[in-house]
N, C-alpha and C. Protein backbone atom coordinates (compact mmCIF):
# COMPACT_ATOMS: atom_id res chain seq x y z
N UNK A 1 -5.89 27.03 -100.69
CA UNK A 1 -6.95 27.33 -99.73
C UNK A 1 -8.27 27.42 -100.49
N UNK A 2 -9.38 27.24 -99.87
CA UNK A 2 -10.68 27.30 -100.41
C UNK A 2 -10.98 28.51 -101.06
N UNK A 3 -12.16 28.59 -101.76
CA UNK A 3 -12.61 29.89 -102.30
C UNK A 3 -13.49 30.50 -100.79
N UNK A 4 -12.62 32.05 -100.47
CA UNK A 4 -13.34 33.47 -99.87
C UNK A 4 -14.47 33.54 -99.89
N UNK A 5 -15.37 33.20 -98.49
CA UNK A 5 -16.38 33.50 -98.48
C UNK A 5 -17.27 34.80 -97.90
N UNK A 6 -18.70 34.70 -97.71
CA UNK A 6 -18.92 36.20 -97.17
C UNK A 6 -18.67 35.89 -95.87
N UNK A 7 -18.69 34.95 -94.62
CA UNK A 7 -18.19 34.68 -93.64
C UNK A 7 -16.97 35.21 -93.76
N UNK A 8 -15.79 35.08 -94.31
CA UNK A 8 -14.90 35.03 -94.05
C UNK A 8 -14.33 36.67 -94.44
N UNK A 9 -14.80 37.46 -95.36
CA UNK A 9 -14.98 38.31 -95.14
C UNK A 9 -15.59 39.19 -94.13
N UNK A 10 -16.53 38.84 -93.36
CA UNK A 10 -17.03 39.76 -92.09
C UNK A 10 -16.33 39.08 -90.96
N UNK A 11 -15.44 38.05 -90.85
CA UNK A 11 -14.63 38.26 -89.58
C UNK A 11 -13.31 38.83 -89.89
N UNK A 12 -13.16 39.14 -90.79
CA UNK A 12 -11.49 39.44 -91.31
C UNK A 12 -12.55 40.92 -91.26
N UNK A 13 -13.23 41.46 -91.38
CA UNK A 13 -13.88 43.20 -91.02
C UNK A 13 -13.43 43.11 -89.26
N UNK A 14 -14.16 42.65 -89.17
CA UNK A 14 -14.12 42.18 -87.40
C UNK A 14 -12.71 42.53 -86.89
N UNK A 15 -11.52 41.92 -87.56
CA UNK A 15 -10.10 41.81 -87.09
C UNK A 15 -10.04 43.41 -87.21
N UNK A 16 -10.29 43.67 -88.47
CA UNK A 16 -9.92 44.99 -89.32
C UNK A 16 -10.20 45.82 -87.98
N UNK A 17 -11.70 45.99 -87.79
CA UNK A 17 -12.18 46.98 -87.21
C UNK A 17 -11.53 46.88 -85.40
N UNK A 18 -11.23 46.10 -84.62
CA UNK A 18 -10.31 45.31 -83.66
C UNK A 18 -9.18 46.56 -83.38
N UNK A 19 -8.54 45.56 -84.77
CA UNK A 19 -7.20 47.01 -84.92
C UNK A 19 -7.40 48.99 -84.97
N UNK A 20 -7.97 49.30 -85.99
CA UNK A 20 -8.27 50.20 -85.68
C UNK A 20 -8.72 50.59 -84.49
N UNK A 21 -9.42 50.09 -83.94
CA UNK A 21 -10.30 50.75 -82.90
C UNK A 21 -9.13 50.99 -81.27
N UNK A 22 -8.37 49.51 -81.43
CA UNK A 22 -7.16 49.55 -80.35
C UNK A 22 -6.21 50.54 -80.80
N UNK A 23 -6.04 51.02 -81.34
CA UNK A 23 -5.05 52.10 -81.68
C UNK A 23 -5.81 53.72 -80.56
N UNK A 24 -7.12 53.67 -80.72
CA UNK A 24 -7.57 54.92 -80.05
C UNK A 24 -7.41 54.13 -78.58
N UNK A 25 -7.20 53.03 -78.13
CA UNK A 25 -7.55 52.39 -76.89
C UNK A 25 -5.74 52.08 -76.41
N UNK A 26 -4.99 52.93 -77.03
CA UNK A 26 -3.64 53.18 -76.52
C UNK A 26 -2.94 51.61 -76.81
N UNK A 27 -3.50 50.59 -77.41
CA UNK A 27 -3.07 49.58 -78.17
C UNK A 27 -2.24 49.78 -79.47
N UNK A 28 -1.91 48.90 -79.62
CA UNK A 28 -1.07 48.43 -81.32
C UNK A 28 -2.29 48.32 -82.71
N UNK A 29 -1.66 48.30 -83.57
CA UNK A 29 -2.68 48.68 -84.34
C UNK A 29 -3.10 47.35 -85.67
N UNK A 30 -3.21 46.06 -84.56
CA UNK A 30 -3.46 44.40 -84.70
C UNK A 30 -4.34 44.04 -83.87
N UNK A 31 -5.22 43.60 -84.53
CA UNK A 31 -6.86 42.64 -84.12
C UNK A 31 -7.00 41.56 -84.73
N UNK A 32 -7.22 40.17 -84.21
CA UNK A 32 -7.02 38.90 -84.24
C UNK A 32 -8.58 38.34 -83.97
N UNK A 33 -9.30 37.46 -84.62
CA UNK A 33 -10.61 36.68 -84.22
C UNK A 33 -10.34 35.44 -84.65
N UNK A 34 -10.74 34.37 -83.85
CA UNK A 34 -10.50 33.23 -84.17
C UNK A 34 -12.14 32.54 -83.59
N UNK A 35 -12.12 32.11 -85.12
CA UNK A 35 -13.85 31.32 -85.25
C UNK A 35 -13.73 29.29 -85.49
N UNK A 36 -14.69 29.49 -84.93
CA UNK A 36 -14.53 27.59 -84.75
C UNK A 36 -16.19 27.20 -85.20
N UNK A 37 -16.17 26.62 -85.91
CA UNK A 37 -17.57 25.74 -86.42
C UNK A 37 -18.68 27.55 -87.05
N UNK A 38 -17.72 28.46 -87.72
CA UNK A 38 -18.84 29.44 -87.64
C UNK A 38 -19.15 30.37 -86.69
N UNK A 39 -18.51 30.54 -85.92
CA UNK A 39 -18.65 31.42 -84.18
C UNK A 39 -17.39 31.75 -84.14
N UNK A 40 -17.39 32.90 -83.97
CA UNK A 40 -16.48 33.65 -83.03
C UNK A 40 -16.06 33.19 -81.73
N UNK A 41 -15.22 32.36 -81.56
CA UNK A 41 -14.18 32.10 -79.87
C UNK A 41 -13.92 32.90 -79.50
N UNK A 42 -13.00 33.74 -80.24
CA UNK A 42 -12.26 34.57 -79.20
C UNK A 42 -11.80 35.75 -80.01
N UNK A 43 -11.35 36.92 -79.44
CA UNK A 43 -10.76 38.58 -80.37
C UNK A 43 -9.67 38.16 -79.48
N UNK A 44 -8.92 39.28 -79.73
CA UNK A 44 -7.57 39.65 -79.66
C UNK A 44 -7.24 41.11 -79.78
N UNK A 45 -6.79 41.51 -79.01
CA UNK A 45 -5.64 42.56 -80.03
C UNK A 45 -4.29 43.40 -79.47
N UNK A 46 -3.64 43.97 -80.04
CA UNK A 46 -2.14 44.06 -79.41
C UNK A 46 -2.06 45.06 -78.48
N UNK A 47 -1.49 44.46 -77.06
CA UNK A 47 -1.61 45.18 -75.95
C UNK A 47 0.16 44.97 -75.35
N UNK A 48 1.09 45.02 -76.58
CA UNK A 48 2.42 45.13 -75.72
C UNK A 48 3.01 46.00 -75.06
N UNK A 49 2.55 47.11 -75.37
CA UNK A 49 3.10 48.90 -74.77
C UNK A 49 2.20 48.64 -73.87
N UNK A 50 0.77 48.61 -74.01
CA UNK A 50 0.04 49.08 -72.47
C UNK A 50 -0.06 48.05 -71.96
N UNK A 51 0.13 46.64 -71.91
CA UNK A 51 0.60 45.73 -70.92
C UNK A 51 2.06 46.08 -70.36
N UNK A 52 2.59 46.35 -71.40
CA UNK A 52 4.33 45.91 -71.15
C UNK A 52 4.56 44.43 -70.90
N UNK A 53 4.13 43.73 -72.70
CA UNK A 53 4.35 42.59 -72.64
C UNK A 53 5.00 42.63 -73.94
N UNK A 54 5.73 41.84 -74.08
CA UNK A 54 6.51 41.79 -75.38
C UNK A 54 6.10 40.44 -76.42
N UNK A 55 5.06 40.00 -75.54
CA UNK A 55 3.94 38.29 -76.30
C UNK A 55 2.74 39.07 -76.48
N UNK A 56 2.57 40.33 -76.12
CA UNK A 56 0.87 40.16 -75.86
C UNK A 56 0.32 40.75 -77.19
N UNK A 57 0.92 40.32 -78.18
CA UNK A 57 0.20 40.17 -79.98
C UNK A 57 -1.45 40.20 -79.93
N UNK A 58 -1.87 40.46 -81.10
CA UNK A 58 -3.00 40.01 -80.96
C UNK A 58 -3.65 38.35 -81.54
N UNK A 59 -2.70 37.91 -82.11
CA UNK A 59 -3.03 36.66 -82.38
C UNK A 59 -2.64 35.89 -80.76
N UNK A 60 -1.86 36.14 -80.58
CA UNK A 60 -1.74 34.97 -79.27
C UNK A 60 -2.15 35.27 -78.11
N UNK A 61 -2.59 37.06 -77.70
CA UNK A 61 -4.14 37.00 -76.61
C UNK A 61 -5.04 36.01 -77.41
N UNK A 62 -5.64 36.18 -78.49
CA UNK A 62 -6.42 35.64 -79.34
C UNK A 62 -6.90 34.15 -78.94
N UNK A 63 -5.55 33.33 -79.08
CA UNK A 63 -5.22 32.29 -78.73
C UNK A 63 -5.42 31.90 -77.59
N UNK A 64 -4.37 32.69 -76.57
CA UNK A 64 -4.86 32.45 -74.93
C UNK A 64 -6.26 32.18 -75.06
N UNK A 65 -7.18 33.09 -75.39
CA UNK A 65 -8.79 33.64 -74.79
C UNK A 65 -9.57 32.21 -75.72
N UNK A 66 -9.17 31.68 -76.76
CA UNK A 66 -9.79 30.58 -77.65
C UNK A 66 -9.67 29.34 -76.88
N UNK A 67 -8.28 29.29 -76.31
CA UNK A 67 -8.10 27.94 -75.57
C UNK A 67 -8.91 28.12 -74.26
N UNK A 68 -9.06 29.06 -73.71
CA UNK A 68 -9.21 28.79 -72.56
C UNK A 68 -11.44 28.96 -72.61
N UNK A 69 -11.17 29.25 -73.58
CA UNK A 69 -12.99 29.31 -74.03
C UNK A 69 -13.36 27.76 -74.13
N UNK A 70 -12.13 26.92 -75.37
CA UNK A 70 -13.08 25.76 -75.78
C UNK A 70 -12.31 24.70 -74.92
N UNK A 71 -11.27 25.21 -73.80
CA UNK A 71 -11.04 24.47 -72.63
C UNK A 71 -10.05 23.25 -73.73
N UNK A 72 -9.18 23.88 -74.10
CA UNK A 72 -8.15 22.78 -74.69
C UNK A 72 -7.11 23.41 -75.48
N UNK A 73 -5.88 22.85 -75.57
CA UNK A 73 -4.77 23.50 -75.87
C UNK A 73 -4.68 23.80 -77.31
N UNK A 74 -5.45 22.94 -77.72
CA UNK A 74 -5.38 22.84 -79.46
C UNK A 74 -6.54 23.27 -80.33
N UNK A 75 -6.33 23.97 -81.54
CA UNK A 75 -7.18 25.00 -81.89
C UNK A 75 -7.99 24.16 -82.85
N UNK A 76 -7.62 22.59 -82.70
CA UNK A 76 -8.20 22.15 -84.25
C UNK A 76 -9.71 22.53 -84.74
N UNK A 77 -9.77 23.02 -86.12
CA UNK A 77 -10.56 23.39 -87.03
C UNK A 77 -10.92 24.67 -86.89
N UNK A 78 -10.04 25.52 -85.95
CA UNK A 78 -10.20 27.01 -85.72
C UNK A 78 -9.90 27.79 -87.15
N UNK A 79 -9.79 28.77 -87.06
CA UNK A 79 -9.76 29.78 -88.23
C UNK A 79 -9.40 30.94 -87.61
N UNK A 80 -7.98 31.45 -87.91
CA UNK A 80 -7.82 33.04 -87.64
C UNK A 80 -8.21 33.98 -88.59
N UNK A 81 -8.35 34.95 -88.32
CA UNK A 81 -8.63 36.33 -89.16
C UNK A 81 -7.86 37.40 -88.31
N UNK A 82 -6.66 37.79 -88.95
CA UNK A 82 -5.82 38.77 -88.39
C UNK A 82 -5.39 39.71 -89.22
N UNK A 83 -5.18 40.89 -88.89
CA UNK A 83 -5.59 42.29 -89.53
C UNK A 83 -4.16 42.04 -90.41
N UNK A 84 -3.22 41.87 -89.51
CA UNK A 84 -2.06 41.43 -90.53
C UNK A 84 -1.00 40.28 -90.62
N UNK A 85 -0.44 40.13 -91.90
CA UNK A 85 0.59 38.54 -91.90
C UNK A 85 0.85 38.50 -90.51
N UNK A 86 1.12 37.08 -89.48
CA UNK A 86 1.16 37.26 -88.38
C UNK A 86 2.86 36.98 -88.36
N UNK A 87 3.28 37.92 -87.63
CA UNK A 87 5.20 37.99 -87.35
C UNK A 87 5.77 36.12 -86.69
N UNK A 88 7.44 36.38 -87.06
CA UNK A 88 7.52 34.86 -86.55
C UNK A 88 6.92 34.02 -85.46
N UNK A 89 6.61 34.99 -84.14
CA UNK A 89 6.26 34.44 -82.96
C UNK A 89 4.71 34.17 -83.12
N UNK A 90 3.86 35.27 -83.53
CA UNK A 90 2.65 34.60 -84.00
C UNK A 90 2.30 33.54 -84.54
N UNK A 91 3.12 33.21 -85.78
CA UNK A 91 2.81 32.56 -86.96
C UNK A 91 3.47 30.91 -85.64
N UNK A 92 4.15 31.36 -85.10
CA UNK A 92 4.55 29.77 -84.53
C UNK A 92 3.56 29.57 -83.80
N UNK A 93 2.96 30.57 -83.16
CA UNK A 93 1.96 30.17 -82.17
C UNK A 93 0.82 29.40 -82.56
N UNK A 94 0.57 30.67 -84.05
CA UNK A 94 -0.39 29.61 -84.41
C UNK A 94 -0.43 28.23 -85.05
N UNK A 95 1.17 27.85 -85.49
CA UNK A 95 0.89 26.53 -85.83
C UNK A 95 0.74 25.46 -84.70
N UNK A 96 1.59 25.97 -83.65
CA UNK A 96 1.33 25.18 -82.14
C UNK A 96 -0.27 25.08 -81.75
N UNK A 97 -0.75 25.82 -82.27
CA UNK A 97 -2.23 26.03 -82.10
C UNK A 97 -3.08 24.72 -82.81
N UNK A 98 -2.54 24.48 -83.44
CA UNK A 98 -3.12 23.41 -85.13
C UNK A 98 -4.45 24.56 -85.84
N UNK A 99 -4.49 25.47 -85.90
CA UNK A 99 -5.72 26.05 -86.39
C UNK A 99 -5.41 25.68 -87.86
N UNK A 100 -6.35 25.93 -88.36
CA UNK A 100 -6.54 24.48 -89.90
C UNK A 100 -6.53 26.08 -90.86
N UNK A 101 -6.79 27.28 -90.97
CA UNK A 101 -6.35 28.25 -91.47
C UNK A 101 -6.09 30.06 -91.33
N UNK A 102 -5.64 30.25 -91.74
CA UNK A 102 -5.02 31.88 -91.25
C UNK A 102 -5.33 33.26 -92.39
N UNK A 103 -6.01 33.91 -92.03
CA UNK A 103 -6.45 34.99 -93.06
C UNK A 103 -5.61 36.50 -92.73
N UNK A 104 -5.10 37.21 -93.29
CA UNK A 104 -4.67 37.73 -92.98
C UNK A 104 -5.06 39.14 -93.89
N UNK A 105 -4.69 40.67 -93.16
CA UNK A 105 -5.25 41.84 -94.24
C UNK A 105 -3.78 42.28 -94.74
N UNK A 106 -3.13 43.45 -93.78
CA UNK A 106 -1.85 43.80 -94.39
C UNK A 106 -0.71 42.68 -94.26
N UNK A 107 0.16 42.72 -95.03
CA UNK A 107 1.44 42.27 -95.52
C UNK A 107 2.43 42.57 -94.46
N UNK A 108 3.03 41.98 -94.21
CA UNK A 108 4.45 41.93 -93.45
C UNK A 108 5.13 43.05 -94.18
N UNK A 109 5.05 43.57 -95.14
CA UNK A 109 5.90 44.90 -95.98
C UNK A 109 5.41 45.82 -95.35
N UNK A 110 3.98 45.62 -95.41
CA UNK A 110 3.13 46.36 -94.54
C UNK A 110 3.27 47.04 -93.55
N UNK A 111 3.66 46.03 -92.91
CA UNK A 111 3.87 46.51 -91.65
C UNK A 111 5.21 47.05 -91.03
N UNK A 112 6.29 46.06 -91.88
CA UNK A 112 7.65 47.31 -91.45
C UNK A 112 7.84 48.51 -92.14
N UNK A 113 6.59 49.29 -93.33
CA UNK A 113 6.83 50.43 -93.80
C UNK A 113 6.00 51.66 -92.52
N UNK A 114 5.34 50.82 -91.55
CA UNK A 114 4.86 51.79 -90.31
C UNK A 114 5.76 51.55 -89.37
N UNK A 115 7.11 50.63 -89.38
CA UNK A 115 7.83 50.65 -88.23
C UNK A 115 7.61 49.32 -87.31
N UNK A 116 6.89 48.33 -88.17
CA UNK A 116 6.73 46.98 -87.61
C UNK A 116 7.49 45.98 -87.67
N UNK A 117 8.84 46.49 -88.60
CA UNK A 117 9.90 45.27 -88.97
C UNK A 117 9.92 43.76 -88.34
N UNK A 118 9.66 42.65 -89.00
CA UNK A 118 9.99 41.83 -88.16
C UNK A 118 10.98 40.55 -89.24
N UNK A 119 11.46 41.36 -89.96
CA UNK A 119 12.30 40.98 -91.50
C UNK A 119 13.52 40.05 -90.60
N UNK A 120 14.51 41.35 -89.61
CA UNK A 120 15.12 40.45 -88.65
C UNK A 120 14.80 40.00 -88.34
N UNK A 121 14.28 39.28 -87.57
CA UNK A 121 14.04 37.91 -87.24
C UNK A 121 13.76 36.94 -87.99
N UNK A 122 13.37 36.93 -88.74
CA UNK A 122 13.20 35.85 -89.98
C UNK A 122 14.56 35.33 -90.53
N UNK A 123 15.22 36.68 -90.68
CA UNK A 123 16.84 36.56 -90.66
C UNK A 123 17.49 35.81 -90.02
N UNK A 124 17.85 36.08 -88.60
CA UNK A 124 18.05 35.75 -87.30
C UNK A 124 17.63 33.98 -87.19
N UNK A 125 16.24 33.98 -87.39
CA UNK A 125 16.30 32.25 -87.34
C UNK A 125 17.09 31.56 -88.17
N UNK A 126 17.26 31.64 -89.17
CA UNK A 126 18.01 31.35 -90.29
C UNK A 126 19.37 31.14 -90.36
N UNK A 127 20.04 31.85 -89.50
CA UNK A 127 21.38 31.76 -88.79
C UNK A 127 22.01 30.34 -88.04
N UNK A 128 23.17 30.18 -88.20
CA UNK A 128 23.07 29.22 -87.49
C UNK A 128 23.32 29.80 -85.98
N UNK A 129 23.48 28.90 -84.64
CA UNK A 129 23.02 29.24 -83.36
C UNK A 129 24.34 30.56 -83.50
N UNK A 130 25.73 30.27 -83.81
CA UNK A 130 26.89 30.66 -83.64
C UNK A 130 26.78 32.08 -84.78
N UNK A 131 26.02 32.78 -84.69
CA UNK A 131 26.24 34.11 -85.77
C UNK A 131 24.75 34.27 -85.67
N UNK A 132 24.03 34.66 -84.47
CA UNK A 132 22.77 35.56 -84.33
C UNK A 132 23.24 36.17 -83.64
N UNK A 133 22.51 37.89 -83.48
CA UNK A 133 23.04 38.86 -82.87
C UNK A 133 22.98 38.87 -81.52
N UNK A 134 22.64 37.89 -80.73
CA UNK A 134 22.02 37.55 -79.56
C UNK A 134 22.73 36.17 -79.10
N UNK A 135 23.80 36.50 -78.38
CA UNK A 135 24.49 35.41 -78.45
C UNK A 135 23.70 34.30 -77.64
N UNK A 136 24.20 33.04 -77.87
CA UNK A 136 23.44 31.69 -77.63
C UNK A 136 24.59 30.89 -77.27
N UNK A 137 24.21 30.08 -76.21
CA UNK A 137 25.24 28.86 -75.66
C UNK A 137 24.14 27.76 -75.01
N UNK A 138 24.69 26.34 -75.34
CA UNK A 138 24.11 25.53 -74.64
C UNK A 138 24.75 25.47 -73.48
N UNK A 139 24.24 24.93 -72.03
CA UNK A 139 24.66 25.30 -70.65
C UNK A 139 23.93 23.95 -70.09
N UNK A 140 25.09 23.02 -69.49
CA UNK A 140 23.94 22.42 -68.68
C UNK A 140 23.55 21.21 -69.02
N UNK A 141 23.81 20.61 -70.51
CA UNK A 141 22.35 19.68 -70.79
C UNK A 141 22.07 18.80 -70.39
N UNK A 142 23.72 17.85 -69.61
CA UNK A 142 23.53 16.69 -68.86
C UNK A 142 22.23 16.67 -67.92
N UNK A 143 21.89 17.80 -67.40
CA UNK A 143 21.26 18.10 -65.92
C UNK A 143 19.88 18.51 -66.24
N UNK A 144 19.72 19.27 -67.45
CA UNK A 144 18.30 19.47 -68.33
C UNK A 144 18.09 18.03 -68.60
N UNK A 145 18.71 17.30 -69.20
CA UNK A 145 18.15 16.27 -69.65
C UNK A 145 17.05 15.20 -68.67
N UNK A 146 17.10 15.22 -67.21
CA UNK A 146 16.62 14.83 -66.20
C UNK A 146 15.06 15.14 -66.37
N UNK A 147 14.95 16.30 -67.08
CA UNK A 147 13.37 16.50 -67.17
C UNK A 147 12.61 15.80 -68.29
N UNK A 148 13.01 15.79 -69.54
CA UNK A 148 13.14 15.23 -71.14
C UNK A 148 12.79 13.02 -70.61
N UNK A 149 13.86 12.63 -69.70
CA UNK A 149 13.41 11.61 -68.79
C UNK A 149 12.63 11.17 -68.65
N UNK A 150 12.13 12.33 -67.02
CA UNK A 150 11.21 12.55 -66.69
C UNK A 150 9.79 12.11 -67.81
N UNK A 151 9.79 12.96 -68.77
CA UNK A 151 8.85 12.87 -69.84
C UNK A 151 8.59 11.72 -70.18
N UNK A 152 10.22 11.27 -70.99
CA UNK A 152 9.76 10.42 -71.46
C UNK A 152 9.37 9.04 -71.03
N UNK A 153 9.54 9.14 -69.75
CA UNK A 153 8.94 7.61 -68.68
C UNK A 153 7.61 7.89 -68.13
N UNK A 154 6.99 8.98 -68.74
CA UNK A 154 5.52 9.84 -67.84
C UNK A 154 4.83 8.67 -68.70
N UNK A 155 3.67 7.80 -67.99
CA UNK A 155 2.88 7.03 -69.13
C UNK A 155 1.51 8.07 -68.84
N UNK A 156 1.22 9.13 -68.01
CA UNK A 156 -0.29 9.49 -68.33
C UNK A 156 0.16 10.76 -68.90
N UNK A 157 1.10 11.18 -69.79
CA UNK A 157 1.08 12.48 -70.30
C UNK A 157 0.13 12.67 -71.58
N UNK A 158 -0.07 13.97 -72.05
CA UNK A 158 -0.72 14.54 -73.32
C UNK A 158 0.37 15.14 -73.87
N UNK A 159 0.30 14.17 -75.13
CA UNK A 159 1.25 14.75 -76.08
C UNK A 159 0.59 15.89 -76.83
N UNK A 160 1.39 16.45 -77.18
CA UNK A 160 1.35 18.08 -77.88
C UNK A 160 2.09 18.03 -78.94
């Protein structure tokens, strides 16, 4: 990655200060900014207890609020700044995102020494389908496959 700049230091403050501040705002204690050309798109920050959402991270509100700012699904040449390593579901989001890089403050150690574990799961993917703790069966696929079809005979789709 490039050499740390003072930009990149005052939006990774930005995330910092995000988090903290959602913690008094009955939030999680993760703040997410994602900057494009130098600007701030979009904040974030973790609202899964007081939503009662089990997605609502602060990187991927983050995300939601970026796409729907620069009106497109894809984050290219975005830049996150997130208070911490972002957990598996983040970190996928954001590569689905294409954002071109990811800054991050605390450590994933970090965060499961406050009770943030997300070690399982990292585990868990790693597994094959037949030995995760969550059992898994394919169901169906002849009849799923009808959509996949569908797709793949669509000639005005956007690939992703």
């Amino acid at each position: 990655m490039s050499q740390i700049t003072v930009a990149d230091r005052r939006f990774m403050r930005m995330a910092i200060e995000l988090s903290v501040e959602n913690v008094s705002n009955g939030g999680g204690s993760f703040g997410a900014v994602i900057v494009h050309e130098g600007r701030v798109v979009a904040t974030g920050v973790n609202r899964v207890t007081a939503d009662n959402d089990p997605t609502a991270h602060a990187e991927v509100n983050a995300i939601r609020e970026a796409c729907r700012c620069l009106r497109d699904f894809r984050l290219t040449g975005c830049k996150c700044y997130t208070s911490c390593e972002p957990c598996p579901m983040c970190l996928a989001a954001l590569y689905w995102a294409g954002v071109s890089a990811i800054f991050y403050g605390n450590t994933k150690e970090d965060a499961d020494g406050i009770g943030f574990g997300d070690d399982f799961i990292y585990r868990e993917i790693e597994k094959p389908v037949l030995y995760r703790s969550i059992p898994m069966q394919g169901l169906m696929r002849d009849e799923a496959g009808a959509a996949f079809e569908a797709w793949r005979r669509k000639d005005d789709k956007v690939e992703y």
